[in-house]
N, C-alpha and C. Protein backbone atom coordinates (compact mmCIF):
# COMPACT_ATOMS: atom_id res chain seq x y z
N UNK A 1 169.05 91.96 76.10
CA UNK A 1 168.20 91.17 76.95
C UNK A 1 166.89 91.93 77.22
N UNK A 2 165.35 91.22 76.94
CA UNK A 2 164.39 91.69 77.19
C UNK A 2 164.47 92.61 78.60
N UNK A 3 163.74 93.60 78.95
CA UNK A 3 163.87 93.77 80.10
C UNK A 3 162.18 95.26 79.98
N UNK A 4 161.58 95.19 81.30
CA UNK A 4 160.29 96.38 81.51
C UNK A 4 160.48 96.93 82.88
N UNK A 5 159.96 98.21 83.51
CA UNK A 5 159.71 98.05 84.98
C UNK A 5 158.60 98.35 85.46
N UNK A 6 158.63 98.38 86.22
CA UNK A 6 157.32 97.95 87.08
C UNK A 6 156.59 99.47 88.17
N UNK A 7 156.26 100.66 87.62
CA UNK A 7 156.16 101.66 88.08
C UNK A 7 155.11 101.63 88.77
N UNK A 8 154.45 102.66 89.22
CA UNK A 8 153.52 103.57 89.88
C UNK A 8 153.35 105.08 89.90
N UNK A 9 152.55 105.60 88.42
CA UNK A 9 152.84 107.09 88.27
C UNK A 9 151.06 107.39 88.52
N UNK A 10 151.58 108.63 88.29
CA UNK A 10 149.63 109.47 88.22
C UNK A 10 150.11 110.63 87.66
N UNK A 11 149.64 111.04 86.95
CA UNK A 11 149.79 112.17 85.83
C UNK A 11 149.26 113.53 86.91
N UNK A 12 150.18 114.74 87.12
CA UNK A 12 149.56 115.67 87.79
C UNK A 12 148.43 116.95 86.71
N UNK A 13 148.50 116.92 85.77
CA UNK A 13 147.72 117.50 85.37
C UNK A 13 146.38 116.89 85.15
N UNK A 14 146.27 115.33 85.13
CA UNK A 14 145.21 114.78 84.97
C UNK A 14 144.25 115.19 86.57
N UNK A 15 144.89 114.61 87.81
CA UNK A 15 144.47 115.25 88.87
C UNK A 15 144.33 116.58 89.06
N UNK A 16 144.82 117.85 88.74
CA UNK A 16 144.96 119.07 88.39
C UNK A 16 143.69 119.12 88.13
N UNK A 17 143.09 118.61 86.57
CA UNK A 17 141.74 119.06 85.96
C UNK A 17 140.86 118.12 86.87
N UNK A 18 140.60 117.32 87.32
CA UNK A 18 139.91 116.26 87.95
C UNK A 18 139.00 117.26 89.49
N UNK A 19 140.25 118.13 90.04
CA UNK A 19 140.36 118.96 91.22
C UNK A 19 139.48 120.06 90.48
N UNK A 20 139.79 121.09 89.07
CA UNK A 20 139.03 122.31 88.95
C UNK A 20 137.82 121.22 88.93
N UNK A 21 137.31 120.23 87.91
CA UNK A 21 135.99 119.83 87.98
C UNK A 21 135.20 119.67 88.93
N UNK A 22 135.96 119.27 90.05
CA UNK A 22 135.41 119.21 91.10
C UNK A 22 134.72 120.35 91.90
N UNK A 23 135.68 121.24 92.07
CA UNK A 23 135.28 122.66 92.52
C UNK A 23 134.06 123.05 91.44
N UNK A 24 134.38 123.21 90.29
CA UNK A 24 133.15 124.01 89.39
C UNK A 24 131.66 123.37 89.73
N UNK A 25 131.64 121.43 89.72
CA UNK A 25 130.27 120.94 90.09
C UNK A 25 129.84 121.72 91.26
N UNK A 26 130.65 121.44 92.66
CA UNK A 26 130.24 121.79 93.63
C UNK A 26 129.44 123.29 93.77
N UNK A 27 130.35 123.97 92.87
CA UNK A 27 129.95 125.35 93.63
C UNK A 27 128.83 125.47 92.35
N UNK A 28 128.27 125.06 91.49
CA UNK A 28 126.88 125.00 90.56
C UNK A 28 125.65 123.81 91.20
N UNK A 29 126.14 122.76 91.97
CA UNK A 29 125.11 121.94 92.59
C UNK A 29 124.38 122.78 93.75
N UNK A 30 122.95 122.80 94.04
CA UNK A 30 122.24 123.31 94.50
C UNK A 30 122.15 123.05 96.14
N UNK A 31 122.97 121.40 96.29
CA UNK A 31 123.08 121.08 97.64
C UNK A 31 123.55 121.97 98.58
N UNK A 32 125.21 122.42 97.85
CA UNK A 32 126.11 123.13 98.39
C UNK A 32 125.93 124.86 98.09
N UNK A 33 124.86 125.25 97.71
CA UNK A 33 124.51 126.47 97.86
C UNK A 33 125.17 127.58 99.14
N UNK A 34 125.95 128.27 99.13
CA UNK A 34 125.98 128.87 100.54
C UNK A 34 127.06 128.05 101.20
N UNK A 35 127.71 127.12 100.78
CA UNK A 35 128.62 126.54 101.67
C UNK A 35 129.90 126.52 100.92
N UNK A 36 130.96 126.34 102.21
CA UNK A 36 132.34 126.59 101.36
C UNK A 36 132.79 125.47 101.63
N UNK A 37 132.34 124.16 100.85
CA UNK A 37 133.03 123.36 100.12
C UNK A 37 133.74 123.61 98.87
N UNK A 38 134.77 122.79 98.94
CA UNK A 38 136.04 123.18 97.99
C UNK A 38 136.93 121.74 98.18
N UNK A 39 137.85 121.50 96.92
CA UNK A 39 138.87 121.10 97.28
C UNK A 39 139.70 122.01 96.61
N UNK A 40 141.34 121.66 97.39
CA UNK A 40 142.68 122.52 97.25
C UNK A 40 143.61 121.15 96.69
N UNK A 41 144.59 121.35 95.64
CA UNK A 41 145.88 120.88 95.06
C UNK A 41 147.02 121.32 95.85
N UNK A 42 147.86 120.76 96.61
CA UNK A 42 148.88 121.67 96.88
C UNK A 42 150.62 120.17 95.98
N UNK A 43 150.57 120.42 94.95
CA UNK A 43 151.51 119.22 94.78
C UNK A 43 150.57 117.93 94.51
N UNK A 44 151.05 116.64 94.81
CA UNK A 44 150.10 115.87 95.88
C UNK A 44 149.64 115.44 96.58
N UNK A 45 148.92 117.00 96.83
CA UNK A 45 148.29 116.65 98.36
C UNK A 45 147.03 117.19 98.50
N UNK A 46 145.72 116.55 98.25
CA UNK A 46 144.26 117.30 97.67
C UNK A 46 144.04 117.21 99.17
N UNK A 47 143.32 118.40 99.47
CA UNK A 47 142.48 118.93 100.77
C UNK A 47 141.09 118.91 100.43
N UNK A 48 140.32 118.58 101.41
CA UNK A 48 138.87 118.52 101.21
C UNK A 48 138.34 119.55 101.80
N UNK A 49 137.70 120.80 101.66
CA UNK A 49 137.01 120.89 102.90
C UNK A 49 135.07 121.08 102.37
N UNK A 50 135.13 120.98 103.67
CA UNK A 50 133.02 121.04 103.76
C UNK A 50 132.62 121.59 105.45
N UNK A 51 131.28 122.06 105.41
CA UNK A 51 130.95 122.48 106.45
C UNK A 51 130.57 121.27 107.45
N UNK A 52 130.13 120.21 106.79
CA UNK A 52 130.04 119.75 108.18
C UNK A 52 130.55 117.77 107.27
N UNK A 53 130.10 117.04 108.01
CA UNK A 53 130.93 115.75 107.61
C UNK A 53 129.91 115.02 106.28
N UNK A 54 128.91 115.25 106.24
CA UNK A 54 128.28 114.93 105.31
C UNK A 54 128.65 115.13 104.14
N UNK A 55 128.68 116.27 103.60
CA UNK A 55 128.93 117.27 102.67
C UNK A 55 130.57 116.89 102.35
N UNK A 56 131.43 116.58 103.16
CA UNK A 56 132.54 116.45 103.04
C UNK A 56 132.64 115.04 102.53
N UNK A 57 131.96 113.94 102.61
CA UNK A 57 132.17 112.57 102.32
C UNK A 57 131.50 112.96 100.49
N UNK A 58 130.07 113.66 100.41
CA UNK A 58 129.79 113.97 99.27
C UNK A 58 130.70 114.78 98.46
N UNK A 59 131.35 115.94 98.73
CA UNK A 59 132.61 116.09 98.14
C UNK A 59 133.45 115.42 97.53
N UNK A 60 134.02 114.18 98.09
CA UNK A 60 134.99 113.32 97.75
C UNK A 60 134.29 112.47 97.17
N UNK A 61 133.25 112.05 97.62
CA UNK A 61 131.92 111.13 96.29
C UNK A 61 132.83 111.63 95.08
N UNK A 62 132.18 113.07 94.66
CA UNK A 62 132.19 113.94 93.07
C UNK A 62 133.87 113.46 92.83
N UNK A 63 134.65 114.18 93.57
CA UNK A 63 136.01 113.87 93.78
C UNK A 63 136.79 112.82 93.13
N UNK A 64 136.04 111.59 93.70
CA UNK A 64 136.38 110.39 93.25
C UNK A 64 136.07 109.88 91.75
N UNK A 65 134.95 110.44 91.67
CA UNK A 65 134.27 110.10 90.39
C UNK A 65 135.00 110.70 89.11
N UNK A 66 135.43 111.93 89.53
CA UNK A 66 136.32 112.86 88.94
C UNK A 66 137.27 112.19 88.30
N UNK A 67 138.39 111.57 89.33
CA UNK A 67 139.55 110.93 88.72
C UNK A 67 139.16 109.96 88.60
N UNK A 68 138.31 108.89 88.69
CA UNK A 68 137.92 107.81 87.79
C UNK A 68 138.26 107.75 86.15
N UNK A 69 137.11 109.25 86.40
CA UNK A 69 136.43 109.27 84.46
C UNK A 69 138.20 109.92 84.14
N UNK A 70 138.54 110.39 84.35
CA UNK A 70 140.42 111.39 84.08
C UNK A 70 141.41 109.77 83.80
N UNK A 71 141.14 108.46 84.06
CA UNK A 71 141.77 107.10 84.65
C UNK A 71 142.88 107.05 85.46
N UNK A 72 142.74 107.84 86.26
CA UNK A 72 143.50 107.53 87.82
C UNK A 72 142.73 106.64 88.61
N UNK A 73 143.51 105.88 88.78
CA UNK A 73 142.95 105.05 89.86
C UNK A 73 143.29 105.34 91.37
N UNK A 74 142.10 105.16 91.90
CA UNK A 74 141.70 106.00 93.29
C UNK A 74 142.26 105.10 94.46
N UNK A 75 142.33 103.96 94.10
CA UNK A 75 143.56 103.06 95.39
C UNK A 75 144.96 103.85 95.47
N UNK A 76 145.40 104.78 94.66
CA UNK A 76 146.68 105.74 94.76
C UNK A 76 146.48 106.51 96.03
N UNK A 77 145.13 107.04 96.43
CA UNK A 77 144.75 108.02 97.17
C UNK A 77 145.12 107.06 98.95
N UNK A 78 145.49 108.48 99.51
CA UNK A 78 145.72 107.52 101.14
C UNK A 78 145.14 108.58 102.07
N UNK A 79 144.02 108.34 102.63
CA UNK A 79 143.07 109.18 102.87
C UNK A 79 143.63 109.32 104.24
N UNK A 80 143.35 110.88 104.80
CA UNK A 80 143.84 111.38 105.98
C UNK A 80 142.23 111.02 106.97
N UNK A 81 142.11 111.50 108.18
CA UNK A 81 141.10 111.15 109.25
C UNK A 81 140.75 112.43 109.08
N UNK A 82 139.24 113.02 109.19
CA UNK A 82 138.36 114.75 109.16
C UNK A 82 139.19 115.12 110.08
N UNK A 83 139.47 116.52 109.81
CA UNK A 83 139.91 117.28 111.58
C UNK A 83 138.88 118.16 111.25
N UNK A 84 138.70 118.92 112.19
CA UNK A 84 137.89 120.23 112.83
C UNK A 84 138.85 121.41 111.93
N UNK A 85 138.02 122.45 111.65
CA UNK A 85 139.07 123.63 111.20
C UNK A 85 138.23 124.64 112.24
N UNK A 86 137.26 125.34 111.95
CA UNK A 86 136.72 126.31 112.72
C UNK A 86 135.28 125.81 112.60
N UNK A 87 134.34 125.82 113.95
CA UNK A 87 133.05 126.27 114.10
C UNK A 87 132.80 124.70 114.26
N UNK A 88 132.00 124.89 112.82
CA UNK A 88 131.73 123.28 112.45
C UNK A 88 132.38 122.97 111.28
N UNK A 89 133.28 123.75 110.66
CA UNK A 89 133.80 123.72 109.27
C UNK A 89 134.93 122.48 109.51
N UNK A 90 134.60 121.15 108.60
CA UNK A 90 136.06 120.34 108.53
C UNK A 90 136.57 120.17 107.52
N UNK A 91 137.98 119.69 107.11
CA UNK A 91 138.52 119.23 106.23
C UNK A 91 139.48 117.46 106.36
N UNK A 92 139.43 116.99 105.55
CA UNK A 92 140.67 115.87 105.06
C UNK A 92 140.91 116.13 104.23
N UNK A 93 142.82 115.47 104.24
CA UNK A 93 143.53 115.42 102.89
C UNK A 93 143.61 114.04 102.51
N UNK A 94 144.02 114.11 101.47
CA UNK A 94 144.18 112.83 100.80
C UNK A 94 145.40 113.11 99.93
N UNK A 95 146.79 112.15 100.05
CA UNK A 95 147.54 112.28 99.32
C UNK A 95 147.85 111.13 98.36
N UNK A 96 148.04 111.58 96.97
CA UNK A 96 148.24 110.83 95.64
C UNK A 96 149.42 110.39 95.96
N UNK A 97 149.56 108.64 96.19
CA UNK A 97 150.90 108.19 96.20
C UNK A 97 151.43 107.62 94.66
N UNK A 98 153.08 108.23 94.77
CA UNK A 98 153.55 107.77 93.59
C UNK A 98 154.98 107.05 93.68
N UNK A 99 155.42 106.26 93.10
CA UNK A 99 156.46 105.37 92.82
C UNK A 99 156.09 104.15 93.83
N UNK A 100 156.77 103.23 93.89
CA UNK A 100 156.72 101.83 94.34
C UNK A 100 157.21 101.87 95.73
N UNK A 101 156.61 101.54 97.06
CA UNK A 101 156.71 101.91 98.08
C UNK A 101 158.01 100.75 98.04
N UNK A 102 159.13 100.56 98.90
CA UNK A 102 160.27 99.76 99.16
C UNK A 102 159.53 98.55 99.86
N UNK A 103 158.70 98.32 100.70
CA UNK A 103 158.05 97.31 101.02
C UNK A 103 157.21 96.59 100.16
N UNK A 104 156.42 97.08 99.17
CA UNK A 104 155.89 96.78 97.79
C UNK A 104 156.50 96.01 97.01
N UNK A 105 157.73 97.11 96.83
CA UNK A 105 158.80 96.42 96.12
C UNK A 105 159.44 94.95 96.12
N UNK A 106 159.80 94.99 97.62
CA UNK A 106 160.46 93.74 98.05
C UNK A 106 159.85 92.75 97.85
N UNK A 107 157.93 93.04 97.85
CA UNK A 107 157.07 92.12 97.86
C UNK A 107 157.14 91.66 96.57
N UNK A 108 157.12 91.89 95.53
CA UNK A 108 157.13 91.46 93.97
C UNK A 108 158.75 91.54 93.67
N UNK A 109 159.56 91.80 94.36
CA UNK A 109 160.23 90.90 93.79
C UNK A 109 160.81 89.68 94.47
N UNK A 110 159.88 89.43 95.85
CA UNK A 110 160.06 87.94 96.26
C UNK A 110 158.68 87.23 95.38
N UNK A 111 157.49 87.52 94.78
CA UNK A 111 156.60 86.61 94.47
C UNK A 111 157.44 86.45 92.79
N UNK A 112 158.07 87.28 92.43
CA UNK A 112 158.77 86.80 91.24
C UNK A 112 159.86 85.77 91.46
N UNK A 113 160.45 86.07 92.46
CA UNK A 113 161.40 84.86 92.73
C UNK A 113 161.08 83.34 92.93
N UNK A 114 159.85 83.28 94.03
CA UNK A 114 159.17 82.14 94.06
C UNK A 114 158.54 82.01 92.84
N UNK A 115 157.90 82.66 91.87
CA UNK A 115 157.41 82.05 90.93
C UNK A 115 158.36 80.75 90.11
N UNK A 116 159.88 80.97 90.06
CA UNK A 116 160.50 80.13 89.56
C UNK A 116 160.79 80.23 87.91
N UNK A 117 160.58 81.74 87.63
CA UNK A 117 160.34 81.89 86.34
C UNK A 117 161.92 82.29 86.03
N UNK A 118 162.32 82.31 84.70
CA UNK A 118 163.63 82.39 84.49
C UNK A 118 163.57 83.99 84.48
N UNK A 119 163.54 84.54 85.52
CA UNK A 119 163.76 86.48 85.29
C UNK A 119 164.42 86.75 86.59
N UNK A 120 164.80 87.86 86.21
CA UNK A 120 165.42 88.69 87.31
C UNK A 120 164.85 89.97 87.54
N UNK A 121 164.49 89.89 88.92
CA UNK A 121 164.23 91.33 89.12
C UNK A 121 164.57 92.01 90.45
N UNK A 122 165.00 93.42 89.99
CA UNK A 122 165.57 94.04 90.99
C UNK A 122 165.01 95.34 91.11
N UNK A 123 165.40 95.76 92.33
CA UNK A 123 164.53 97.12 92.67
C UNK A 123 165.52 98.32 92.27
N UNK A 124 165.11 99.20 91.70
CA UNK A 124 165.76 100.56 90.82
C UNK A 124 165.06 101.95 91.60
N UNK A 125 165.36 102.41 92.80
CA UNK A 125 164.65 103.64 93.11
C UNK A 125 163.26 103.52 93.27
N UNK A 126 162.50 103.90 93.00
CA UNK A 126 160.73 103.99 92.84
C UNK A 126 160.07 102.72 91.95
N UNK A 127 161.16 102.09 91.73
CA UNK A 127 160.70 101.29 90.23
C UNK A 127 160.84 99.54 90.40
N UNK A 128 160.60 99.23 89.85
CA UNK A 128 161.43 97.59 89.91
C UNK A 128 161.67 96.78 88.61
N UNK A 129 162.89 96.60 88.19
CA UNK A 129 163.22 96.42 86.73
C UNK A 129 163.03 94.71 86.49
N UNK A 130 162.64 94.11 85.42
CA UNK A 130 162.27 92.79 85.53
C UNK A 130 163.27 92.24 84.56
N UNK A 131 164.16 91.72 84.81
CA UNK A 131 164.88 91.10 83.29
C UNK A 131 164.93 89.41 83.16
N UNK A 132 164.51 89.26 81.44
CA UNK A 132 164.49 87.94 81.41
C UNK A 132 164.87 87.96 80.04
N UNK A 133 165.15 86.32 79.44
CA UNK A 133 165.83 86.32 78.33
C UNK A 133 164.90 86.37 77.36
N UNK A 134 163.75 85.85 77.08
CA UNK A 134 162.61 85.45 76.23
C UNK A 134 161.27 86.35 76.67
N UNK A 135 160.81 87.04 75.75
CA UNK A 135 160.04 88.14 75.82
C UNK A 135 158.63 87.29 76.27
N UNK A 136 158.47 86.11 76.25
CA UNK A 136 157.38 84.70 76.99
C UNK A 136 157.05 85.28 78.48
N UNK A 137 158.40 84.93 78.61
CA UNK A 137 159.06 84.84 79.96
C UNK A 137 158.43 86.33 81.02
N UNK A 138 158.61 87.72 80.55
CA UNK A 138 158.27 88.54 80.78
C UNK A 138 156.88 88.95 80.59
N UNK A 139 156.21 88.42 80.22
CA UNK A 139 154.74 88.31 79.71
C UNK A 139 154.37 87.67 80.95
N UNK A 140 154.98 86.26 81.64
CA UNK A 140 154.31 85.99 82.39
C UNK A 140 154.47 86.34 83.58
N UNK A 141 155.58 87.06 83.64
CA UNK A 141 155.78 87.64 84.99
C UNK A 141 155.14 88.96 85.27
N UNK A 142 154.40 89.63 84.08
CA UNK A 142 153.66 90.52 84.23
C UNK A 142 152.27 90.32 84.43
N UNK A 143 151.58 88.79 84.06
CA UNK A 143 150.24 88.73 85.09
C UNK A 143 150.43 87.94 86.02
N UNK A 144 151.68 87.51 86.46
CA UNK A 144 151.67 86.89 87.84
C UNK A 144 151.38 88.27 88.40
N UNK A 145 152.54 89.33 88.37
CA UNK A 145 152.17 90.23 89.10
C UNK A 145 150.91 91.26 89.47
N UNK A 146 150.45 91.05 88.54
CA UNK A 146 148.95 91.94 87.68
C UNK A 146 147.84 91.26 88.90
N UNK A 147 148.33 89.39 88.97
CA UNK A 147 147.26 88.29 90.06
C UNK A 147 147.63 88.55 90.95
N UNK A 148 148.63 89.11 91.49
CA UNK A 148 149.39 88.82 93.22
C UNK A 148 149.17 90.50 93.80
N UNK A 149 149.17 91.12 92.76
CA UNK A 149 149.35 93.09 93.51
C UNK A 149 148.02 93.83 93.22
N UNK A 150 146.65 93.57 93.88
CA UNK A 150 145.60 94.20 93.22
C UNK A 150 145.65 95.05 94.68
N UNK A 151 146.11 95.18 95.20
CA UNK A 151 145.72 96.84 96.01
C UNK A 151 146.37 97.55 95.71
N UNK A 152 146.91 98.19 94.99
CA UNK A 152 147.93 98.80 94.60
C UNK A 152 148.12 99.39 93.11
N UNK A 153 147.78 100.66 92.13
CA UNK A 153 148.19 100.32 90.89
C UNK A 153 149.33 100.49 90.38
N UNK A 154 149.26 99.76 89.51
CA UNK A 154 150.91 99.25 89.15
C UNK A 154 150.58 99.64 87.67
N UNK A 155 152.11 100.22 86.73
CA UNK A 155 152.06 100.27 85.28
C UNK A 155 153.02 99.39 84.86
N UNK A 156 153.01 98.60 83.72
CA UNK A 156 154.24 98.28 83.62
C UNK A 156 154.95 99.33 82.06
N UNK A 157 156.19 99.18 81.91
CA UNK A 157 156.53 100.46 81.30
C UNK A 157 158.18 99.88 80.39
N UNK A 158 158.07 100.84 80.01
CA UNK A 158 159.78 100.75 79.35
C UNK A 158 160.23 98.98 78.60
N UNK A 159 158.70 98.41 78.16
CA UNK A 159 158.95 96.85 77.69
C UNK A 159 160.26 97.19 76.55
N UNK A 160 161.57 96.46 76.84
CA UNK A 160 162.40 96.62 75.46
C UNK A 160 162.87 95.08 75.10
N UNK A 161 163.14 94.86 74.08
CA UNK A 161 163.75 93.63 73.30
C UNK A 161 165.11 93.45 73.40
């Protein structure tokens, strides 16, 4: 029986290099001369920091642009609020979310249910498995979902016959 699922990954080495690029522009751009802007990797969990809030939103500008051009998509990111560290020095984190949140989940696989399409789908851990008999069938339940889940990126994965 046809069957795909329905993931949410981000490659850590792609973010990895995305993070040195980032650091190398910064500390060669002429803006940030003298200042200890930086970002930090810890897992996924990118730290921003900058001296004051400006510099810190421009940071994550480059940042962003970074994992663009790498093709991570930046709706993964769940941005923390600036705190204060010392003086005037601040930082935010931003953490890379991965697998299919359980509320997500539930959500696609009730808009698959109402669709009325002959599939089944059920939620598998991080994932959500779609099974249907006619490989049609699964085609269309992959741009219903593609039309109904745009905040969010979604892969679909593991298509088998």
């Amino acid at each position: 029986m046809p069957s795909f699922d329905i993931v949410s990954e981000v490659d850590k080495q792609e973010v990895k290099n995305a993070v040195e690029q980032t650091n190398k522009e910064v500390s060669t751009r002429f803006d940030f001369k003298g200042s200890d802007a930086r970002v930090e990797q810890a897992e996924y969990v990118l730290t921003v920091y900058a001296d004051d809030d400006f510099k810190l939103d421009q940071v994550q500008e480059i940042l962003n642009g970074k994992l663009i051009k790498r093709g991570i998509d930046i709706k993964c990111l769940e941005m923390g609020k600036p705190e204060k560290v010392t003086g005037n020095k601040v930082k935010r984190s931003a953490t890379v979310k991965t697998g299919v949140e359980s509320e997500l989940a539930k959500k696609i696989v009730k808009i698959i249910k109402d669709s009325k399409l002959k599939v089944q789908a059920s939620i598998q851990g991080e994932a959500v498995r779609v099974t249907g008999a006619k490989r049609d069938l699964l085609q269309e339940s992959i741009a219903l979902v593609r039309k109904s889940v745009s905040d969010f990126p979604l892969q679909f994965q593991n298509f088998r016959d």
